[in-house]
N, C-alpha and C. Protein backbone atom coordinates (compact mmCIF):
# COMPACT_ATOMS: atom_id res chain seq x y z
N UNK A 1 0.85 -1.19 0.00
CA UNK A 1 0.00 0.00 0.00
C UNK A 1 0.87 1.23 0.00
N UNK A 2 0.81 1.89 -0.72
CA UNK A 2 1.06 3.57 -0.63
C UNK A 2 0.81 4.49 0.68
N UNK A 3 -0.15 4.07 1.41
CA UNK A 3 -0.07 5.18 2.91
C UNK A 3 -1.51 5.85 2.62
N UNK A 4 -2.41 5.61 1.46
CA UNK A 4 -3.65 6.18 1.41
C UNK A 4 -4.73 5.03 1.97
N UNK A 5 -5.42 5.31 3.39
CA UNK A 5 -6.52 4.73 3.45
C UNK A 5 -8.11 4.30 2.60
N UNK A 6 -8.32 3.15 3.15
CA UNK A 6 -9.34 2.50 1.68
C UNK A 6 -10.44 3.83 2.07
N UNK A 7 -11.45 3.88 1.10
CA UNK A 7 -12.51 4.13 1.21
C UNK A 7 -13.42 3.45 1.97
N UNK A 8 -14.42 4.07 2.70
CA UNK A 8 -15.81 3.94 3.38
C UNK A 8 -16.11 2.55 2.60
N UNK A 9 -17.03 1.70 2.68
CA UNK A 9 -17.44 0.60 2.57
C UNK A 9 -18.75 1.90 2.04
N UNK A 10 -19.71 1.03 0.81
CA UNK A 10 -20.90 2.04 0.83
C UNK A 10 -22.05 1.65 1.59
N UNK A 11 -22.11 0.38 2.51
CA UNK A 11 -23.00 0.37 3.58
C UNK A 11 -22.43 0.42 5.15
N UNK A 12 -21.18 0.94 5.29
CA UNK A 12 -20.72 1.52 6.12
C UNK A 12 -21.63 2.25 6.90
N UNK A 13 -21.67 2.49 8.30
CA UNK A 13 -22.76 3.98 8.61
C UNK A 13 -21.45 5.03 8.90
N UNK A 14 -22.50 6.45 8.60
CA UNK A 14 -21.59 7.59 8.42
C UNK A 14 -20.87 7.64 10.06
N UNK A 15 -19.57 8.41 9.81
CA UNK A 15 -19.26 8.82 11.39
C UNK A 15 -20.14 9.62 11.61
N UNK A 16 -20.17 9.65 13.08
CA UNK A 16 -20.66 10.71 13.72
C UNK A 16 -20.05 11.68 13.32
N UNK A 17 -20.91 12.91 13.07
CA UNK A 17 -20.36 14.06 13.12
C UNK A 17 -19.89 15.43 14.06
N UNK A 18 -18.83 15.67 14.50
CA UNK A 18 -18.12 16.29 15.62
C UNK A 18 -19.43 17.42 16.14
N UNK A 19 -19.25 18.18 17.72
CA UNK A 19 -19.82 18.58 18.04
C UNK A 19 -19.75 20.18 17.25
N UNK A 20 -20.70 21.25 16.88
CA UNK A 20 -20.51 22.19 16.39
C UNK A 20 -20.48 21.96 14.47
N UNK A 21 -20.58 20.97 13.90
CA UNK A 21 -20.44 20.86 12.65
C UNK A 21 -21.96 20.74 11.98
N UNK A 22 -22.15 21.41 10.49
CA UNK A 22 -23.63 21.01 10.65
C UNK A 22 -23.63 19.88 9.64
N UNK A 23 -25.06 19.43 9.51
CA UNK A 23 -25.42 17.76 9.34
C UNK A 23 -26.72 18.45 8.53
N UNK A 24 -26.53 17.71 7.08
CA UNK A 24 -28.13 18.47 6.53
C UNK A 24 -29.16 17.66 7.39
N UNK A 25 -30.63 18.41 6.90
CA UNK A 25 -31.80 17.56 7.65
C UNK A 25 -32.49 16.35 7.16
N UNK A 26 -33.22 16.07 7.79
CA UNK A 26 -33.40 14.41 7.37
C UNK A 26 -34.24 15.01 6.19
N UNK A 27 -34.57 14.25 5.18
CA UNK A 27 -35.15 13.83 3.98
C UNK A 27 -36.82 14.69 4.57
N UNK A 28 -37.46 14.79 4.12
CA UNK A 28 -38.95 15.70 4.14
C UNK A 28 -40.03 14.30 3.91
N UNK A 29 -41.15 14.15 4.95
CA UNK A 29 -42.02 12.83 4.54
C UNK A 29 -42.47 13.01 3.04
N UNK A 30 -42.90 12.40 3.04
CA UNK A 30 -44.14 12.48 1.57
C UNK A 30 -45.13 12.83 1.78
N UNK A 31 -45.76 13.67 0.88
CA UNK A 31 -46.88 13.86 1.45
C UNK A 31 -47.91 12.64 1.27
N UNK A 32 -48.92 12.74 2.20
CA UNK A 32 -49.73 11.66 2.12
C UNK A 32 -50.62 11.59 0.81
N UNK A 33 -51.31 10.58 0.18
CA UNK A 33 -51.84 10.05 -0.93
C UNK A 33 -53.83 10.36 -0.55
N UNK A 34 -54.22 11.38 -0.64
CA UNK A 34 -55.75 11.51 -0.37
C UNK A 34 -56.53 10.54 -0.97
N UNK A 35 -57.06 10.02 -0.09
CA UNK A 35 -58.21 9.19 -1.50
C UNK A 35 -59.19 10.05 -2.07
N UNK A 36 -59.59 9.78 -3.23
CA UNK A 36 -60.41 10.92 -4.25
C UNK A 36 -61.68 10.65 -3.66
N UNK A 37 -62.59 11.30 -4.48
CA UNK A 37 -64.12 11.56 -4.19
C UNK A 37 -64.62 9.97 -4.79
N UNK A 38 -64.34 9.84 -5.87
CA UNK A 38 -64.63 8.79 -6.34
C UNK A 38 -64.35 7.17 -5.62
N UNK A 39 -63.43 7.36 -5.23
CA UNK A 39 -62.90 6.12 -4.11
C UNK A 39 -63.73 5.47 -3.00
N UNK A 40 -63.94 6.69 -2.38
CA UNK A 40 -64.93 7.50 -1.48
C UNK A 40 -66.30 6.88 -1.74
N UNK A 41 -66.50 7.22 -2.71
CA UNK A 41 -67.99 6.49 -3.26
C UNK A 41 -68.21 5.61 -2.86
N UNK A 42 -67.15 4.49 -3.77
CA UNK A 42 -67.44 2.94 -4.28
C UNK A 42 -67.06 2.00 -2.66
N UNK A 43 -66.87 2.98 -1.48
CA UNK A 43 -66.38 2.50 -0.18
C UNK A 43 -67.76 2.89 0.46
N UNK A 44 -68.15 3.78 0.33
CA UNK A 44 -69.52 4.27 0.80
C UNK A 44 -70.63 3.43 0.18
N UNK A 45 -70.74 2.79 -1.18
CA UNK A 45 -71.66 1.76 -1.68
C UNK A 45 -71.43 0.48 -0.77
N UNK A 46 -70.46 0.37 -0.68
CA UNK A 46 -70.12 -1.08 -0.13
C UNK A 46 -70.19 -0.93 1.16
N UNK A 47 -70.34 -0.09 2.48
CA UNK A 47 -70.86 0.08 3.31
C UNK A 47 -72.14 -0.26 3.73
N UNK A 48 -73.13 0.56 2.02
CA UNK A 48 -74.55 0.30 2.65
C UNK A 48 -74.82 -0.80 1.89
N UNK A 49 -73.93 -2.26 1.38
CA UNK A 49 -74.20 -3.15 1.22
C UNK A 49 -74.22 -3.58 2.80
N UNK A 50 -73.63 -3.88 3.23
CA UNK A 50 -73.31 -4.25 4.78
C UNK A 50 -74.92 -4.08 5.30
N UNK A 51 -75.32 -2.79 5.35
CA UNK A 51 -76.78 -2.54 5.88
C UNK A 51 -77.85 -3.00 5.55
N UNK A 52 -78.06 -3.66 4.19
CA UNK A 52 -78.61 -4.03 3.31
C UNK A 52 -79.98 -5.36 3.89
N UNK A 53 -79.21 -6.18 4.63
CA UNK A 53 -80.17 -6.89 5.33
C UNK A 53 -80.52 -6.46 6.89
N UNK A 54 -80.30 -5.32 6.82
CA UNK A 54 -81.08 -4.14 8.35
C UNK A 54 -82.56 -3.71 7.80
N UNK A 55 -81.79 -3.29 6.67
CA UNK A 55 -83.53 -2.46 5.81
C UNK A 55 -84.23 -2.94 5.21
N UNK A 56 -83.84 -4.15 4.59
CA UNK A 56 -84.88 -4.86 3.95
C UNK A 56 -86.29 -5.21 5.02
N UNK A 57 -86.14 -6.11 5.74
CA UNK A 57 -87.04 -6.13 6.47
C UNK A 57 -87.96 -4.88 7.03
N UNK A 58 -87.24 -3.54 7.04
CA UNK A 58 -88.36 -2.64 7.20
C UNK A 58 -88.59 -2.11 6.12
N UNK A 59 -87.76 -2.06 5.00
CA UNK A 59 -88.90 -1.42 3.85
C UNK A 59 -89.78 -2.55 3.45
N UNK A 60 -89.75 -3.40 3.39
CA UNK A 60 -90.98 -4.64 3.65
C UNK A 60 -92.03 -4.35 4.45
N UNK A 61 -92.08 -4.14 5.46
CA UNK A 61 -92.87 -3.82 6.69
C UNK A 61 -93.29 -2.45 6.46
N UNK A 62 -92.94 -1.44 6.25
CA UNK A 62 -93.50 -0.30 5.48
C UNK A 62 -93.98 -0.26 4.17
N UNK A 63 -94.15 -1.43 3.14
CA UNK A 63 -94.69 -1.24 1.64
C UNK A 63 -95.77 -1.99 2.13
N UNK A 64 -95.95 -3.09 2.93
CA UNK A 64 -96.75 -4.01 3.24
C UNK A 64 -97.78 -3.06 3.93
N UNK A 65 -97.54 -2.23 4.72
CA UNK A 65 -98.83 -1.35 5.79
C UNK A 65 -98.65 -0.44 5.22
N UNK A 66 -98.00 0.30 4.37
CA UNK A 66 -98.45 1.44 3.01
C UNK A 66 -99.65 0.95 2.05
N UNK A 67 -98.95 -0.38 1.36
CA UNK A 67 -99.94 -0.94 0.97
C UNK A 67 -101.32 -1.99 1.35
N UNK A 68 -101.33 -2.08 2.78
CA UNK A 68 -102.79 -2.19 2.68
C UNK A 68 -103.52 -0.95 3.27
N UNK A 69 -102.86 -0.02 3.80
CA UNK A 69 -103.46 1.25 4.05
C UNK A 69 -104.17 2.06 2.47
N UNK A 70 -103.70 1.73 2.00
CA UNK A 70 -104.01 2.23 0.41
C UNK A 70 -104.95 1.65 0.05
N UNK A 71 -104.92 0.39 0.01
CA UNK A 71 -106.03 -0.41 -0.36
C UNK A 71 -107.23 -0.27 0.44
N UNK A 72 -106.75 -0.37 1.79
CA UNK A 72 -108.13 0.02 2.66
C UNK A 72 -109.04 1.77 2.40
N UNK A 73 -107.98 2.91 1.87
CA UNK A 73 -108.44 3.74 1.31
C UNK A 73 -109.20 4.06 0.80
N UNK A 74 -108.99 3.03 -0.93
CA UNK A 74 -109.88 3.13 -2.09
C UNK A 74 -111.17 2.49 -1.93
N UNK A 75 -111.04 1.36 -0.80
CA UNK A 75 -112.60 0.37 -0.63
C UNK A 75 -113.25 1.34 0.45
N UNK A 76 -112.51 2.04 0.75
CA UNK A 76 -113.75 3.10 2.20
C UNK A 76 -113.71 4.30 1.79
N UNK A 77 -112.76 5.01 0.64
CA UNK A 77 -113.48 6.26 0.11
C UNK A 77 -112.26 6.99 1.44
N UNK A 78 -111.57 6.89 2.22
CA UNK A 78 -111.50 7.51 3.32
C UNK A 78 -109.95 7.73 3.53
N UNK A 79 -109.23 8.68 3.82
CA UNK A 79 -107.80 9.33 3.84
C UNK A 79 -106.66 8.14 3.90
N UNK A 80 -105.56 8.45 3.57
CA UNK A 80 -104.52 7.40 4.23
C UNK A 80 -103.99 8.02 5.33
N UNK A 81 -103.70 7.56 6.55
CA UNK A 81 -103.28 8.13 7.50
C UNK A 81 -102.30 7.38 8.25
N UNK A 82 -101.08 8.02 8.05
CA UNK A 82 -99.87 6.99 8.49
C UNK A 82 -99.44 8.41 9.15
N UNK A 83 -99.86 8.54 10.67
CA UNK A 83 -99.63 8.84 11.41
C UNK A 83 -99.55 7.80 12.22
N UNK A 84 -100.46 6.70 12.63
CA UNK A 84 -100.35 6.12 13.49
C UNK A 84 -98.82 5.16 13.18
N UNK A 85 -98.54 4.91 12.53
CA UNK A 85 -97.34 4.16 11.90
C UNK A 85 -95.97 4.58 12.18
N UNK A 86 -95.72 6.19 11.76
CA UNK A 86 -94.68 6.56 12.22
C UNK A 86 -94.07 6.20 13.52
N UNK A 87 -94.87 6.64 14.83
CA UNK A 87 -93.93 5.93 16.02
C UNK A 87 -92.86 4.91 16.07
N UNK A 88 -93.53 3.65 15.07
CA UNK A 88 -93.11 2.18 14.95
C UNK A 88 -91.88 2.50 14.37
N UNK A 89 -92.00 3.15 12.90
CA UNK A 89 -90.77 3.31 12.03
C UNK A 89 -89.70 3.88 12.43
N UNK A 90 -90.49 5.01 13.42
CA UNK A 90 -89.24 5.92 13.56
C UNK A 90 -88.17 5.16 14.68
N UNK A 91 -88.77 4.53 15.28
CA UNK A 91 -88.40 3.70 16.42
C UNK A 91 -87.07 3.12 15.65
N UNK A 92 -87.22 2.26 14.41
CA UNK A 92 -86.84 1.51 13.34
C UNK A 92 -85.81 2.34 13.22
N UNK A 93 -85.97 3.51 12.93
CA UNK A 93 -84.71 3.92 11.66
C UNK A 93 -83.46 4.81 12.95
N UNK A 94 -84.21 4.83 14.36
CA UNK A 94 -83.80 5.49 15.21
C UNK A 94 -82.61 4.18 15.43
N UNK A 95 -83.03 2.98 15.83
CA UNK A 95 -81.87 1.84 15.93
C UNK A 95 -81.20 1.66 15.11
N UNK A 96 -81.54 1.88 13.11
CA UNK A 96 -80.49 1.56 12.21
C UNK A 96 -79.26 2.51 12.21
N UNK A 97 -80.05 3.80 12.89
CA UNK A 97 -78.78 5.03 12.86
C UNK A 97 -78.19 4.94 14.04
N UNK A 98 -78.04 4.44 14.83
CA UNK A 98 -77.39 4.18 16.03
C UNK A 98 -76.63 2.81 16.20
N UNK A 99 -76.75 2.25 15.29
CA UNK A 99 -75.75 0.81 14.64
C UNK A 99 -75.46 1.30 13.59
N UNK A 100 -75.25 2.04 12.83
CA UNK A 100 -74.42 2.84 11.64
C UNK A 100 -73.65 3.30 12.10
N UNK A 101 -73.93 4.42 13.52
CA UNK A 101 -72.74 5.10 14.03
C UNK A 101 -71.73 4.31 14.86
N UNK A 102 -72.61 3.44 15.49
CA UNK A 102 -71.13 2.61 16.13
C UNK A 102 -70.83 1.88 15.21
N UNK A 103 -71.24 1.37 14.36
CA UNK A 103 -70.20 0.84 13.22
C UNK A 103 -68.88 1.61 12.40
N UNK A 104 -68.86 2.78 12.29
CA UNK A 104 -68.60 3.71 11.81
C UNK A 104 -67.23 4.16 12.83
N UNK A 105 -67.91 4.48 14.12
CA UNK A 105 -66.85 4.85 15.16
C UNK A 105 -66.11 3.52 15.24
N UNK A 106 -66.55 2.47 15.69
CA UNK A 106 -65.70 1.38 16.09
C UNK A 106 -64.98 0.74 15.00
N UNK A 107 -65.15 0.29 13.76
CA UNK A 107 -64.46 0.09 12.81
C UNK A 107 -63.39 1.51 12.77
N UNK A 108 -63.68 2.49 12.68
CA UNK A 108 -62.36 3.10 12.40
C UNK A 108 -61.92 3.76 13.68
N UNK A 109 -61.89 3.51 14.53
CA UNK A 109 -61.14 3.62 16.00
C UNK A 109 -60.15 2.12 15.99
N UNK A 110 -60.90 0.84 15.58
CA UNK A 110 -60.09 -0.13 15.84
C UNK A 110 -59.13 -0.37 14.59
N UNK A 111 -59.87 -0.25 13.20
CA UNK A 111 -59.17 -1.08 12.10
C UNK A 111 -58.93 0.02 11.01
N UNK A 112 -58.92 1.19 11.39
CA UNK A 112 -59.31 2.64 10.48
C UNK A 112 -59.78 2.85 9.11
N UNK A 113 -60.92 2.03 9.73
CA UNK A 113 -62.02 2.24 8.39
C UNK A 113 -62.75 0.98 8.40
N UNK A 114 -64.03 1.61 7.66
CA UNK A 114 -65.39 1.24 7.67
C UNK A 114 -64.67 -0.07 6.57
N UNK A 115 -65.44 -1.22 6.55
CA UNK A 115 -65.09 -2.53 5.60
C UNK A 115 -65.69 -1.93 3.77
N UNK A 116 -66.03 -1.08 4.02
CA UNK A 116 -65.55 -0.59 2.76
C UNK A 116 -64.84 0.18 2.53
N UNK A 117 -64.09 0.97 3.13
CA UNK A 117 -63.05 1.93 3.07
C UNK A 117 -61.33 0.98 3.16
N UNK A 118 -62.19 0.02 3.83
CA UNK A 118 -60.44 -1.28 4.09
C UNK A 118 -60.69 -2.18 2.35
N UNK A 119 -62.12 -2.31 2.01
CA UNK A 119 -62.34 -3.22 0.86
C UNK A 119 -61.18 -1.94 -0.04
N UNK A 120 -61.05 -1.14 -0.26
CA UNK A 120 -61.04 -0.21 -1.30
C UNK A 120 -59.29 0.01 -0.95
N UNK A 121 -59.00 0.22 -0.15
CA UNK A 121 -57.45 0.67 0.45
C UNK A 121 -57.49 1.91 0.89
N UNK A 122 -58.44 2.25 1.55
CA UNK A 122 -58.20 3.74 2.07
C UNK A 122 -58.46 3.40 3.73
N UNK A 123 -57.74 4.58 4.58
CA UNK A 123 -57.72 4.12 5.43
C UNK A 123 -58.19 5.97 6.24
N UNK A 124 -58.60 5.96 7.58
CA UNK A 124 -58.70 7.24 7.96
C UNK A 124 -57.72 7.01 8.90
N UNK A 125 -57.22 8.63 9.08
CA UNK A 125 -56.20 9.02 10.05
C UNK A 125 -56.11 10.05 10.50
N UNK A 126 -55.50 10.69 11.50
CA UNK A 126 -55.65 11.81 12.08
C UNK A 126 -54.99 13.40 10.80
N UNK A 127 -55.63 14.27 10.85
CA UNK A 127 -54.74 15.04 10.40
C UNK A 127 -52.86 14.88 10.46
N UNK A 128 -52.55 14.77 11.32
CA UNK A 128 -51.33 14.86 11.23
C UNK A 128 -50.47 13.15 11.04
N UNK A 129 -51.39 12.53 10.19
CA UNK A 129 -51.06 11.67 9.76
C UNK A 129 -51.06 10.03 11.13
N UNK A 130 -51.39 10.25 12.04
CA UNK A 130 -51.56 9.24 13.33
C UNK A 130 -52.39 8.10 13.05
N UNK A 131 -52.59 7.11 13.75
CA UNK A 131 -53.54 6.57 13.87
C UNK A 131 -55.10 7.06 14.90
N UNK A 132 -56.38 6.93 14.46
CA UNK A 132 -57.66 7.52 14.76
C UNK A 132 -57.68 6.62 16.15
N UNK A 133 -57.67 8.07 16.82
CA UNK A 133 -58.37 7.44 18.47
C UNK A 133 -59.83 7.53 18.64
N UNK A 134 -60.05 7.54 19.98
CA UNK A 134 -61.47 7.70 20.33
C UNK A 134 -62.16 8.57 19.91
N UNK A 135 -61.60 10.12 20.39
CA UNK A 135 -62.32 11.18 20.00
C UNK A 135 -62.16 11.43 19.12
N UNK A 136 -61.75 10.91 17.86
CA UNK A 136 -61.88 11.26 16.28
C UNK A 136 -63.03 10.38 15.60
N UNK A 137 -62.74 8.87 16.18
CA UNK A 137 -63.56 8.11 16.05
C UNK A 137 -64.64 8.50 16.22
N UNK A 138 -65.61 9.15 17.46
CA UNK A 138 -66.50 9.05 17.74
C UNK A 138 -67.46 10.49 17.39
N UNK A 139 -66.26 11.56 16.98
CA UNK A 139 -66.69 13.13 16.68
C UNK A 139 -66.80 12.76 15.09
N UNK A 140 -66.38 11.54 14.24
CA UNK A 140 -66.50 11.59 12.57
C UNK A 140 -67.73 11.50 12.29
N UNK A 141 -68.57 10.59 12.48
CA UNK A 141 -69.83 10.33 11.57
C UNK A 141 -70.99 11.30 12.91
N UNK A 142 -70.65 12.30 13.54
CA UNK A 142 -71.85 12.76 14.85
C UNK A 142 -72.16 13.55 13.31
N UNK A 143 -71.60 14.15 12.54
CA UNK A 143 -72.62 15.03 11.55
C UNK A 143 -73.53 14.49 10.86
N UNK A 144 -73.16 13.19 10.03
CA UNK A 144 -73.99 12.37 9.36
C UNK A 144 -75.13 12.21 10.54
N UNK A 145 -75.12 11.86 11.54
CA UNK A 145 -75.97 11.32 12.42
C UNK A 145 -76.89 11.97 12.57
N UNK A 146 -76.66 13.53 12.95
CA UNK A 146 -77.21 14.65 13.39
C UNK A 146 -77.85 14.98 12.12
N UNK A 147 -77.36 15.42 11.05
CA UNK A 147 -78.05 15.60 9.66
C UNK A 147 -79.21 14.27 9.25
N UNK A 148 -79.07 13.14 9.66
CA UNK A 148 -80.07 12.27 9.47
C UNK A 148 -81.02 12.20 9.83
N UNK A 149 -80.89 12.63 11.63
CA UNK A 149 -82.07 12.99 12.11
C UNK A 149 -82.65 14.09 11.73
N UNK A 150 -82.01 15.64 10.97
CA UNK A 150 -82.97 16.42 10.51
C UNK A 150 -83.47 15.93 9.02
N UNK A 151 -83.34 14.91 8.95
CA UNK A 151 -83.48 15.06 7.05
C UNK A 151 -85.11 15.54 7.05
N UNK A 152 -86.09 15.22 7.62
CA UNK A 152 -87.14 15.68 7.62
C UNK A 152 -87.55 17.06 7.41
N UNK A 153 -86.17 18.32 8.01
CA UNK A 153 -86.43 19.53 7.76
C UNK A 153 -86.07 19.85 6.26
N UNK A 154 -86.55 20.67 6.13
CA UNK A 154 -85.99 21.48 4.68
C UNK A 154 -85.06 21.83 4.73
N UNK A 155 -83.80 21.59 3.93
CA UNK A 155 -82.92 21.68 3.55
C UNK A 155 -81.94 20.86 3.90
N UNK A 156 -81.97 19.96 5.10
CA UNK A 156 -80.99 18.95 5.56
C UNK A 156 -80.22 18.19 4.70
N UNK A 157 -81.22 18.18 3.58
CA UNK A 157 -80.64 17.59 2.44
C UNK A 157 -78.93 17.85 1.84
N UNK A 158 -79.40 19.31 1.88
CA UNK A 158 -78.22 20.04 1.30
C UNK A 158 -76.97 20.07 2.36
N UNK A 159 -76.87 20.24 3.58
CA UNK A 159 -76.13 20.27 4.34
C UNK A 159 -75.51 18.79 3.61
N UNK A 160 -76.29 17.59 4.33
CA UNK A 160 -75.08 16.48 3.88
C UNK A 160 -74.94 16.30 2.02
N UNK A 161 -75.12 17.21 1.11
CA UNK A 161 -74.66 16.95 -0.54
C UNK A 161 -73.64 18.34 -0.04
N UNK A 162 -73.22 19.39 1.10
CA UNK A 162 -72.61 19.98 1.46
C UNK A 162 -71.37 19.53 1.45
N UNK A 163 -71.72 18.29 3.00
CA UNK A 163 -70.41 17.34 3.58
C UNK A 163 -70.32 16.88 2.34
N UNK A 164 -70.57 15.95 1.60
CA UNK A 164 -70.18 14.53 0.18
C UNK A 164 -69.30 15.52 -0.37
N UNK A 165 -69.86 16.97 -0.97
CA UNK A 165 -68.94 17.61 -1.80
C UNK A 165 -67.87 18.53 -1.47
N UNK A 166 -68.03 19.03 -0.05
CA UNK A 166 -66.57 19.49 0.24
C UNK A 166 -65.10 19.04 0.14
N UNK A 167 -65.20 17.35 -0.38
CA UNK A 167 -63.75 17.38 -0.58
C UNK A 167 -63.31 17.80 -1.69
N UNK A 168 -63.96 18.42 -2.70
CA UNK A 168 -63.99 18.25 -4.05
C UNK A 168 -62.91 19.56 -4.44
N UNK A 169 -63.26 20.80 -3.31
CA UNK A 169 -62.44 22.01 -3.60
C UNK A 169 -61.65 21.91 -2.16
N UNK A 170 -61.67 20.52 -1.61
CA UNK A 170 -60.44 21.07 -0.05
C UNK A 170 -58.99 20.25 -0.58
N UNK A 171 -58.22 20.96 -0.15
CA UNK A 171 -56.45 21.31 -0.09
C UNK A 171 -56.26 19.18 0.15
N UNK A 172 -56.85 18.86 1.58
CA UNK A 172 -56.25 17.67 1.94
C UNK A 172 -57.59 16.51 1.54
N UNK A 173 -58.53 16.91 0.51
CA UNK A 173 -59.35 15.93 0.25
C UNK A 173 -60.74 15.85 1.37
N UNK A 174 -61.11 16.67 2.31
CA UNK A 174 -61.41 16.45 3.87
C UNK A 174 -62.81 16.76 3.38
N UNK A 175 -63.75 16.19 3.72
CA UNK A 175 -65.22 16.24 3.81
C UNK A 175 -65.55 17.11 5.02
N UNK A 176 -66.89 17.51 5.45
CA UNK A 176 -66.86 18.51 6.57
C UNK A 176 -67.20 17.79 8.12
N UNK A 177 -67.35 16.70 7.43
CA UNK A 177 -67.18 15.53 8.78
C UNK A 177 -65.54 15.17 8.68
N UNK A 178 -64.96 15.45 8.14
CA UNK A 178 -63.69 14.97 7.94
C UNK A 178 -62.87 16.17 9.66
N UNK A 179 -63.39 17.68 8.76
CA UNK A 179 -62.93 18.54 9.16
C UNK A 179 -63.56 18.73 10.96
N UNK A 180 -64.59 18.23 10.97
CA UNK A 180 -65.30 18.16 11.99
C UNK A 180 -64.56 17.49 13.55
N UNK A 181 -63.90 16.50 12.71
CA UNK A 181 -62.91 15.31 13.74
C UNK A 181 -61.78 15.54 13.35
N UNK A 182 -61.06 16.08 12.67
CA UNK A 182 -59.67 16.30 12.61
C UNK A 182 -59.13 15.30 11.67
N UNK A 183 -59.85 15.11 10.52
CA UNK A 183 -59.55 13.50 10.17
C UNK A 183 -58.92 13.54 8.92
N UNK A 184 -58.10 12.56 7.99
CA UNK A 184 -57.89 12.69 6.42
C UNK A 184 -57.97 11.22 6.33
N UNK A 185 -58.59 11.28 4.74
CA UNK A 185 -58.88 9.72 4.13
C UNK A 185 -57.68 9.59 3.48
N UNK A 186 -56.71 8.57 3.64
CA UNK A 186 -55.30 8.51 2.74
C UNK A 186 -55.64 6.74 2.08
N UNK A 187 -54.73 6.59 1.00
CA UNK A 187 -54.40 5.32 0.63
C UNK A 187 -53.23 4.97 1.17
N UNK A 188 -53.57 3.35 1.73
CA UNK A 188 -52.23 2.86 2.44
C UNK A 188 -51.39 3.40 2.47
């Protein structure tokens, strides 16, 4: 040998570098991958497949006493009146929305995301990229919930085609239930 030391090995790790010297900064994350509106959808269809044998049985049970209320109508000349009915239903749709929401919270508190949002590869997470705790979990779907129970008023409608379409012009993809819980929909 000549007196010149070998080179670094290239999976060598670097020396430390002396006290007072500077060290560039680590590499910048990536930014995260939003899932689109469209994604969104086809995870939201496959959701209310899941529900699918909740409602059958009551839209059954409501066409069945719609329709003999109707029928009893035309043979007596005399109003349809599904007042008395509502109590029953509402009773009905009061339990399907209260097993929607804990489905909703508990799937994405435990496994972050609804089995159609895991069918699809999207997953929810905290704004700052974390995994979804309790209180994100449980503050995400309170708008849907709350908007469900007004759908009866005028305009409730629009509030949730509000939430569906706010991700459409937001920065991180965020629905207003998104924004509501602190939340972002990313792909794996």
């Amino acid at each position: 040998m000549d007196g010149h030391p070998l080179p670094p090995r290239p999976d060598a790790p670097l020396p430390a570098s002396p006290q007072g010297t500077w060290t560039p900064p680590p590499p910048p994350e990536p930014a995260p991958r939003y899932a689109s509106f469209w994604i969104r959808v086809g995870a939201t269809l496959i959701d209310g497949l899941v529900f699918i044998p909740i409602w059958i049985p009551f839209l059954i049970a409501v066409w069945n006493r719609m329709s003999t209320e109707i029928d009893r109508s035309i043979s007596t000349g005399q109003r349809v009146d599904v007042t008395r009915y509502m109590g029953r239903y509402a009773g009905w749709a009061l339990g399907v929305a209260v097993m929607t929401y804990a489905y909703q919270a508990l799937l994405v508190r435990f496994f972050g995301g609804t089995l159609g949002k895991l069918a699809v590869g999207i997953r929810v997470r905290t704004a700052d990229g974390n995994v979804v705790g309790w209180r994100e979990a449980l503050l995400r779907p309170i708008l849907q919930l709350i908007v469900s129970f007004g759908s009866f008023v005028p305009g409730a409608g629009l509030i949730t085609l509000l939430d569906d379409l706010w991700m459409l012009w937001d920065r991180q993809k965020q629905t207003l239930h998104d924004k509501v819980a602190g939340t972002i929909v990313v792909h794996r």
